[in-house]
Each structure stands twice: as C-alpha cells, then as structure tokens.
PDB file of N, CA and C in Angstrom:
ATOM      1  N   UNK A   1      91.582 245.387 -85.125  1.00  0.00           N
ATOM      2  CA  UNK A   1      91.305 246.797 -85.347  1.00  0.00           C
ATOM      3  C   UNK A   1      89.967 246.970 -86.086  1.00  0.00           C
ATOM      4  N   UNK A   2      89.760 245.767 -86.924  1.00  0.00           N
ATOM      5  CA  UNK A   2      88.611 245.915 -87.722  1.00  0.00           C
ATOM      6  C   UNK A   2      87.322 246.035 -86.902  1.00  0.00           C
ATOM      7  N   UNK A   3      87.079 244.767 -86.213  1.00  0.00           N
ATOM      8  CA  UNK A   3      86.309 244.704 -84.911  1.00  0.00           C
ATOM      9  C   UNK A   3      85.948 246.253 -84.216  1.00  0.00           C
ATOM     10  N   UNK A   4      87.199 246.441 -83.817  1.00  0.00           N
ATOM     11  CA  UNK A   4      86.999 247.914 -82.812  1.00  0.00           C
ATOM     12  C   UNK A   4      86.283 249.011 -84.113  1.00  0.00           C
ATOM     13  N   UNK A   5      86.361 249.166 -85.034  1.00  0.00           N
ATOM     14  CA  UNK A   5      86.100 250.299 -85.792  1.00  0.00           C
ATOM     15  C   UNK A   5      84.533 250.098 -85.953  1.00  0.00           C
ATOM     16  N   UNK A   6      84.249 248.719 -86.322  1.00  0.00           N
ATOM     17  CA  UNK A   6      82.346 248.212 -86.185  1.00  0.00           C
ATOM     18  C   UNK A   6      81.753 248.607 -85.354  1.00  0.00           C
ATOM     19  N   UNK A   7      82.288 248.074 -83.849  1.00  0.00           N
ATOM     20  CA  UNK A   7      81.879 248.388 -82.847  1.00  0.00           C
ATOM     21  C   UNK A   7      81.698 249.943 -82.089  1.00  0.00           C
ATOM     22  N   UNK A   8      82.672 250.297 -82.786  1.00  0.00           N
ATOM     23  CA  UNK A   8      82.576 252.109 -82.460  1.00  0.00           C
ATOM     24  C   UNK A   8      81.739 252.832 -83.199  1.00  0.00           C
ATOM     25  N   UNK A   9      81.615 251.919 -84.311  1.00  0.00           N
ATOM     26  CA  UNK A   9      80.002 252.954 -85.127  1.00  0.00           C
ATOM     27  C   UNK A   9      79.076 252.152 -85.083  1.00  0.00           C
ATOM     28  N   UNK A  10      79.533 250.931 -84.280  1.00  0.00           N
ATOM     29  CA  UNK A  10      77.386 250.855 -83.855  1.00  0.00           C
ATOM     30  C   UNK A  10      77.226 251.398 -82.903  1.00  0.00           C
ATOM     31  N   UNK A  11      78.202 252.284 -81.746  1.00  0.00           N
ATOM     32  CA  UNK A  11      77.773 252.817 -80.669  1.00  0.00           C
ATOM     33  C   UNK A  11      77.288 254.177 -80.827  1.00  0.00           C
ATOM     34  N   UNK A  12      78.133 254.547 -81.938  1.00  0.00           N
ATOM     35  CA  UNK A  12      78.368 256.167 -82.773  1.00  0.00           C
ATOM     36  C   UNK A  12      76.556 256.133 -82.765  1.00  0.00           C
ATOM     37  N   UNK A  13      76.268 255.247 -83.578  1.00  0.00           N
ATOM     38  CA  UNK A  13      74.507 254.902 -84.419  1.00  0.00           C
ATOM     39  C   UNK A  13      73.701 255.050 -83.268  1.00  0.00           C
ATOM     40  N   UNK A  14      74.233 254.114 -82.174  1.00  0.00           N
ATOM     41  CA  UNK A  14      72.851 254.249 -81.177  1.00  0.00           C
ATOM     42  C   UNK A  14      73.221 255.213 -80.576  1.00  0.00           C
ATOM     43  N   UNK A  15      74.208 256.173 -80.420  1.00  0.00           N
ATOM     44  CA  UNK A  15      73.987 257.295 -79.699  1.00  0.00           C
ATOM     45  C   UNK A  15      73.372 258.347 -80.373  1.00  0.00           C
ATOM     46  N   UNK A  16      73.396 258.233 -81.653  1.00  0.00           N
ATOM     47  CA  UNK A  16      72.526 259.509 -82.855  1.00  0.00           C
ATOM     48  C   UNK A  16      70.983 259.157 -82.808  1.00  0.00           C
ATOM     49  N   UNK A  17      71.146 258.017 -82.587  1.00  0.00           N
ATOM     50  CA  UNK A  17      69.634 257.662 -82.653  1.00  0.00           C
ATOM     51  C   UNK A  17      68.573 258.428 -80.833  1.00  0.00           C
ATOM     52  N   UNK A  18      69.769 257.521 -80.216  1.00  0.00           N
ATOM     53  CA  UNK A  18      69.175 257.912 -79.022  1.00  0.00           C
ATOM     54  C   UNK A  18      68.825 259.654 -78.537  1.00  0.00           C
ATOM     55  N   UNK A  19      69.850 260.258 -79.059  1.00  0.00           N
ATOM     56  CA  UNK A  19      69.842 261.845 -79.182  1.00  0.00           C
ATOM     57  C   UNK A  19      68.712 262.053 -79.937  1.00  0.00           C
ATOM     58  N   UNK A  20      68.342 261.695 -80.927  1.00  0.00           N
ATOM     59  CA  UNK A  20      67.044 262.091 -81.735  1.00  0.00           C
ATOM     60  C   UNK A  20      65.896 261.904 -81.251  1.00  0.00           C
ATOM     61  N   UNK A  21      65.770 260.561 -80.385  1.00  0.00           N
ATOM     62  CA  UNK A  21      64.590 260.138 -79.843  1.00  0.00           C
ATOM     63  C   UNK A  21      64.631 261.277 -78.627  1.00  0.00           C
ATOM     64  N   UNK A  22      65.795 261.438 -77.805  1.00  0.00           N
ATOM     65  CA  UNK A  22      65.331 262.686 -76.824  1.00  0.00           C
ATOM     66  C   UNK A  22      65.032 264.021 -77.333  1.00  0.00           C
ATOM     67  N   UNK A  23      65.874 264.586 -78.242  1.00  0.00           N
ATOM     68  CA  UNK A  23      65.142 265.522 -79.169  1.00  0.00           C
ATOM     69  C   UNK A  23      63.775 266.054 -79.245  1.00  0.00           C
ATOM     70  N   UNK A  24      63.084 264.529 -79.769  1.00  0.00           N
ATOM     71  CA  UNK A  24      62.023 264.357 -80.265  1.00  0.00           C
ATOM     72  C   UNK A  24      60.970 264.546 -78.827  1.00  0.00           C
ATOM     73  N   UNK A  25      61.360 263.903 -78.048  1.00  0.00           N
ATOM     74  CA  UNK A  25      60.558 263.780 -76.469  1.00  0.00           C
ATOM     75  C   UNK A  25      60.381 265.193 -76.006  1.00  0.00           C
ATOM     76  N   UNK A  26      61.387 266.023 -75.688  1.00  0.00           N
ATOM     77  CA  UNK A  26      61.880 267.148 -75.733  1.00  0.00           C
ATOM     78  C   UNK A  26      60.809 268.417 -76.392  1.00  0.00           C
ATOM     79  N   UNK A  27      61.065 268.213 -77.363  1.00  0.00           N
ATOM     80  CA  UNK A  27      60.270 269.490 -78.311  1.00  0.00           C
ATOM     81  C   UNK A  27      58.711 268.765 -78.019  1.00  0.00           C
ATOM     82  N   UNK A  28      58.440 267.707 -77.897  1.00  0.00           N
ATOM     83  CA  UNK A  28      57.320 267.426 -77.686  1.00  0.00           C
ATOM     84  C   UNK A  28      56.638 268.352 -76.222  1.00  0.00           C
ATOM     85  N   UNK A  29      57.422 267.912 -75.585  1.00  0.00           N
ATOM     86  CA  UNK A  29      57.266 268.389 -73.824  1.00  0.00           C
ATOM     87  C   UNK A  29      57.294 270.293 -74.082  1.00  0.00           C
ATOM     88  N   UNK A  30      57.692 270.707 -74.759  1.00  0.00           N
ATOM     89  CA  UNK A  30      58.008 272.013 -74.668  1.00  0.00           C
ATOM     90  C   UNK A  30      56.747 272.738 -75.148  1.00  0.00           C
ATOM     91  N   UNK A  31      55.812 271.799 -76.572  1.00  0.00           N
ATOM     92  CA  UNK A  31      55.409 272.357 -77.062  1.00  0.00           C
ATOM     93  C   UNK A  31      53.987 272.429 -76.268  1.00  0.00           C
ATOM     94  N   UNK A  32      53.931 271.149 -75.189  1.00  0.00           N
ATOM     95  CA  UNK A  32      52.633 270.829 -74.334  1.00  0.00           C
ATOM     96  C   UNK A  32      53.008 272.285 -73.503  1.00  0.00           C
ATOM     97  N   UNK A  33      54.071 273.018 -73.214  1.00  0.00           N
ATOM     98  CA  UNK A  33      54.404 273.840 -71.612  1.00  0.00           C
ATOM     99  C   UNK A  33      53.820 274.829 -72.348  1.00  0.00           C
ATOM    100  N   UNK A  34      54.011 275.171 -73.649  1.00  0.00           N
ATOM    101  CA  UNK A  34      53.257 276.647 -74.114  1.00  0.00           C
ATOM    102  C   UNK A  34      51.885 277.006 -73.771  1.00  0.00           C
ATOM    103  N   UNK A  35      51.857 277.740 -73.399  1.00  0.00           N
ATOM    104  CA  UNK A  35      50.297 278.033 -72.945  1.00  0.00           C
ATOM    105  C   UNK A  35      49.358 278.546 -74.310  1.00  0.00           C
ATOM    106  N   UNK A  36      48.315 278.459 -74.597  1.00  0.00           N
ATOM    107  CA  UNK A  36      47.758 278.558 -76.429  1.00  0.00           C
ATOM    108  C   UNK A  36      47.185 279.960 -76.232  1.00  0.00           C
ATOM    109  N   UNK A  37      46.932 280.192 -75.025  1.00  0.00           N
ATOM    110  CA  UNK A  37      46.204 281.541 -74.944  1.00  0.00           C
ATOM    111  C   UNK A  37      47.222 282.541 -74.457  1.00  0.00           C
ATOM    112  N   UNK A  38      47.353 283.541 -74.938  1.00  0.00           N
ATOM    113  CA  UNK A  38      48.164 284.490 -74.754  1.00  0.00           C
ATOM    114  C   UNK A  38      47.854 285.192 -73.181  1.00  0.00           C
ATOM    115  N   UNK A  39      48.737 286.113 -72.829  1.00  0.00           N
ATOM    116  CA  UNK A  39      48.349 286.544 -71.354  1.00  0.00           C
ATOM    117  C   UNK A  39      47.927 287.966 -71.788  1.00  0.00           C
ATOM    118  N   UNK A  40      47.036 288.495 -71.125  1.00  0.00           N
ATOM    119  CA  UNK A  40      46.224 289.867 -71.580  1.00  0.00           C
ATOM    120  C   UNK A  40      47.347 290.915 -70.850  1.00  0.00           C
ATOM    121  N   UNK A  41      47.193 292.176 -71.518  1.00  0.00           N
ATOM    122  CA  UNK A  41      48.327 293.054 -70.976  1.00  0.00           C
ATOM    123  C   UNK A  41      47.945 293.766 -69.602  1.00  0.00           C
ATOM    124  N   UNK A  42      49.027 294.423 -69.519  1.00  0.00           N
ATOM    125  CA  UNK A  42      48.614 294.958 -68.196  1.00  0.00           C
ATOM    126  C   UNK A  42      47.514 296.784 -68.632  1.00  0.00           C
ATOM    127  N   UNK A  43      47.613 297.074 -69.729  1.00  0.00           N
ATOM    128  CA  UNK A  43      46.604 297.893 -70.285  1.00  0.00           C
ATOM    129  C   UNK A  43      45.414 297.467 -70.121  1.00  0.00           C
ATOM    130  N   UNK A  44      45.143 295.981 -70.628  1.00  0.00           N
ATOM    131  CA  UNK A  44      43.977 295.811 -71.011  1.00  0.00           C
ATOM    132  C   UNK A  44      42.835 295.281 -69.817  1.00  0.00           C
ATOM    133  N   UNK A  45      43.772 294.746 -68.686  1.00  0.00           N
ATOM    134  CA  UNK A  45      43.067 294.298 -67.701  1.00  0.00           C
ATOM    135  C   UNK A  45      43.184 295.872 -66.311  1.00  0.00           C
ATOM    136  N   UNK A  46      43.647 296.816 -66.848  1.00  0.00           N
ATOM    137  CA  UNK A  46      43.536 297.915 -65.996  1.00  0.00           C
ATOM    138  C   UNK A  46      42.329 298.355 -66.412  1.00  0.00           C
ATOM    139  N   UNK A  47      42.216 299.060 -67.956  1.00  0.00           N
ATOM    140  CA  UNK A  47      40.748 299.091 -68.532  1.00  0.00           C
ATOM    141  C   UNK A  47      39.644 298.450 -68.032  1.00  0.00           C
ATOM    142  N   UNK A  48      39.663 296.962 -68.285  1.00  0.00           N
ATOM    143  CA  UNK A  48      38.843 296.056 -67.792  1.00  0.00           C
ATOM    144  C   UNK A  48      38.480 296.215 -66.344  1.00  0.00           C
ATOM    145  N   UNK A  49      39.092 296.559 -65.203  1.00  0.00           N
ATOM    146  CA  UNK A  49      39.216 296.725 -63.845  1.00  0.00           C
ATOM    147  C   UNK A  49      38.696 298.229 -63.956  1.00  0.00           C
ATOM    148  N   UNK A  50      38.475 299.214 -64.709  1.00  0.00           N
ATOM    149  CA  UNK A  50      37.848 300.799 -64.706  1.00  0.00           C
ATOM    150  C   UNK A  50      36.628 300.630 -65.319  1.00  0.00           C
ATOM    151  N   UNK A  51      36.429 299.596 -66.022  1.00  0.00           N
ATOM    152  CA  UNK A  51      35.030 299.227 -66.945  1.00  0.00           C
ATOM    153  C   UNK A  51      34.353 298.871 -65.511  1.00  0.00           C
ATOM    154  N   UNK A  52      34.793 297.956 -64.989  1.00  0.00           N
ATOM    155  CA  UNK A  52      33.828 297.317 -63.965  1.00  0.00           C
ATOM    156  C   UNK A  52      33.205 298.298 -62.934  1.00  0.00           C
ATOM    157  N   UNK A  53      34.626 299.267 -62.375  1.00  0.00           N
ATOM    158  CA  UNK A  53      34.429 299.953 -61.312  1.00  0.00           C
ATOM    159  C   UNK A  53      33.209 300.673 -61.501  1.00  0.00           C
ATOM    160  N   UNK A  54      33.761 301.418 -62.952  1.00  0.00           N
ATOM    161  CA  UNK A  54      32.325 302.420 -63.424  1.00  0.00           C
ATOM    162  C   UNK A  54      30.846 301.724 -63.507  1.00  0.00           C
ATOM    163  N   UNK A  55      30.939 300.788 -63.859  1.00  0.00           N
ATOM    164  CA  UNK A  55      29.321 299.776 -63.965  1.00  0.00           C
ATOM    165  C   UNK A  55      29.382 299.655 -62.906  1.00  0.00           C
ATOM    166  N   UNK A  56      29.462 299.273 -61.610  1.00  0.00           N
ATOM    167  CA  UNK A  56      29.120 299.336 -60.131  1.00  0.00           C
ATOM    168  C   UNK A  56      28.781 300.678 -60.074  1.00  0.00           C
ATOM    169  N   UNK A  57      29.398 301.906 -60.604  1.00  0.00           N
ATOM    170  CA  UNK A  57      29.016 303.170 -59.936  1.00  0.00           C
ATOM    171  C   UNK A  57      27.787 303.279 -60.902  1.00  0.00           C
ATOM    172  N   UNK A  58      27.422 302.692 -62.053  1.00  0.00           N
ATOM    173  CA  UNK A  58      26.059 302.976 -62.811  1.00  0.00           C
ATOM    174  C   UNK A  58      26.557 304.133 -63.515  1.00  0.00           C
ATOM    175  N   UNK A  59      27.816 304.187 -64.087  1.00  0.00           N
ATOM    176  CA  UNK A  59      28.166 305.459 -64.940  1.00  0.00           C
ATOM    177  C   UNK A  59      28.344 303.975 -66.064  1.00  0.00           C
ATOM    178  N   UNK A  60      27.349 303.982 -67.194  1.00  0.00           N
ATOM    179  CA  UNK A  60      27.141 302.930 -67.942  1.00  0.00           C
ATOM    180  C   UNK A  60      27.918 303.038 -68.954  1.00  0.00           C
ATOM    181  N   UNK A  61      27.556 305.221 -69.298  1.00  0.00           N
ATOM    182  CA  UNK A  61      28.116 305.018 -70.879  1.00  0.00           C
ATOM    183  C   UNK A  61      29.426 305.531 -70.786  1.00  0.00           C
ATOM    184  N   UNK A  62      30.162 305.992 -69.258  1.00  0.00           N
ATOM    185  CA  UNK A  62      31.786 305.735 -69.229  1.00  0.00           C
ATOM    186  C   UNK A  62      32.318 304.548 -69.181  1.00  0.00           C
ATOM    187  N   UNK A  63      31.529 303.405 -68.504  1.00  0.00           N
ATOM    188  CA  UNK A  63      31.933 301.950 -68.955  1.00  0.00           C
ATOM    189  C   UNK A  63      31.758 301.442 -70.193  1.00  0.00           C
ATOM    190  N   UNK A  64      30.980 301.731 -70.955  1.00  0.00           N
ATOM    191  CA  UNK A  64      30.799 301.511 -72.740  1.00  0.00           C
ATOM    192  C   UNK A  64      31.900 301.704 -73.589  1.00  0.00           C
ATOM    193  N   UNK A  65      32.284 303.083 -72.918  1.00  0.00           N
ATOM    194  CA  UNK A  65      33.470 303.447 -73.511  1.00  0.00           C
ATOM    195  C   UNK A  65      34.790 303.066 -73.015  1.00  0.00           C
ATOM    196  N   UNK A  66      34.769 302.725 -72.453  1.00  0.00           N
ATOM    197  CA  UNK A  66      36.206 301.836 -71.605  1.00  0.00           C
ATOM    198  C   UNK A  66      36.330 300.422 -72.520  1.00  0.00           C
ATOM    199  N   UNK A  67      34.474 299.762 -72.409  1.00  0.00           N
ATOM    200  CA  UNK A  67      35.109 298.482 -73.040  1.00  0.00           C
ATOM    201  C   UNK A  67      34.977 298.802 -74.512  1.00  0.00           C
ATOM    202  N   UNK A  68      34.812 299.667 -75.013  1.00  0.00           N
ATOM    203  CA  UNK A  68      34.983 300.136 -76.871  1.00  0.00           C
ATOM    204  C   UNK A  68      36.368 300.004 -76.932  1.00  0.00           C
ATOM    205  N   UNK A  69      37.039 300.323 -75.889  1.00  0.00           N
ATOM    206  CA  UNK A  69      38.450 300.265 -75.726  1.00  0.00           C
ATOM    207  C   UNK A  69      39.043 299.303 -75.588  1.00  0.00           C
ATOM    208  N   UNK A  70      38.923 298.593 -74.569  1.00  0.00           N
ATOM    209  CA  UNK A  70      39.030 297.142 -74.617  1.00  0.00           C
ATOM    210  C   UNK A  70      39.308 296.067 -76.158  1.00  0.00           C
ATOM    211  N   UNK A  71      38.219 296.436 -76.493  1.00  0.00           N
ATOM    212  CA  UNK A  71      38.003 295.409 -77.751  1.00  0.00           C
ATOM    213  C   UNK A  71      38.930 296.400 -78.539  1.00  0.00           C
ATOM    214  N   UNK A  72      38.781 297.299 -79.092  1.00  0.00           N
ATOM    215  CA  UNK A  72      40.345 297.814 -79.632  1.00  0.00           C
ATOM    216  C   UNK A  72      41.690 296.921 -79.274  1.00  0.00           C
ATOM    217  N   UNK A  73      42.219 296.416 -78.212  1.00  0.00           N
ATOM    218  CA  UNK A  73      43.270 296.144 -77.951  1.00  0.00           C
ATOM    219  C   UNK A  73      43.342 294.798 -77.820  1.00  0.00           C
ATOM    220  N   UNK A  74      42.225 294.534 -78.071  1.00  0.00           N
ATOM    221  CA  UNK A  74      41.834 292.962 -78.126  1.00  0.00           C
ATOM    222  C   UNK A  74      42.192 292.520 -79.572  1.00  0.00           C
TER     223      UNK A  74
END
C-alpha cells in the first residue's frame, strides 16, 4: 500500500507540473495572438474616408477640418 501511495504522488507531481508547463506555453501563445495596435473605429475611418474624398474635390479647408477631427478621436 505504501508503494501505491509514492507512486500516486509522483504521478499527482508530474501531472501539476506538466499542467503548469502547458499553462505557461498557453498564455505565452495568447499573448503573441494579441494584436499591439488597436483597430481604428468605424467613426474614425469614415472621417478619414470624407477627409480624403474632400481633398480630391480640393475643398482643403473642409478636409482640415475633418482631420482636426480625426486627431480628436485619435
């Protein structure tokens, strides 16, 4: 009985261990999937898309003011 009780907590051990090491692998992998740059909103790239339009039409200082806006929300 003595035997069996050793043997069941060295398996107990390497299974805590082994759980930790995947753990560890784990949060590693998760923290690479985060992307560092945030995704721009859907405000800010509509703006951005009315800034442009207007600078193609050469309406400069309604695009000035679009991206004054911009950087606000930035």
């Amino acid at each position: 009985m003595q035997e069996f009780n050793e043997q069941a907590q060295l398996v107990e051990e390497q299974l805590i261990a082994k759980h930790q090491e995947d753990l560890k692998k784990f949060l590693e992998e998760l923290e690479m999937s985060i992307p560092t740059r945030p995704k721009d909103s859907a405000e800010l790239l509509n703006l951005r898309k009315i800034q442009e339009t207007l600078a193609k039409a050469k309406e400069y200082i309604e695009a000035h003011k679009v991206q004054q806006k911009c950087f606000q929300l930035v």
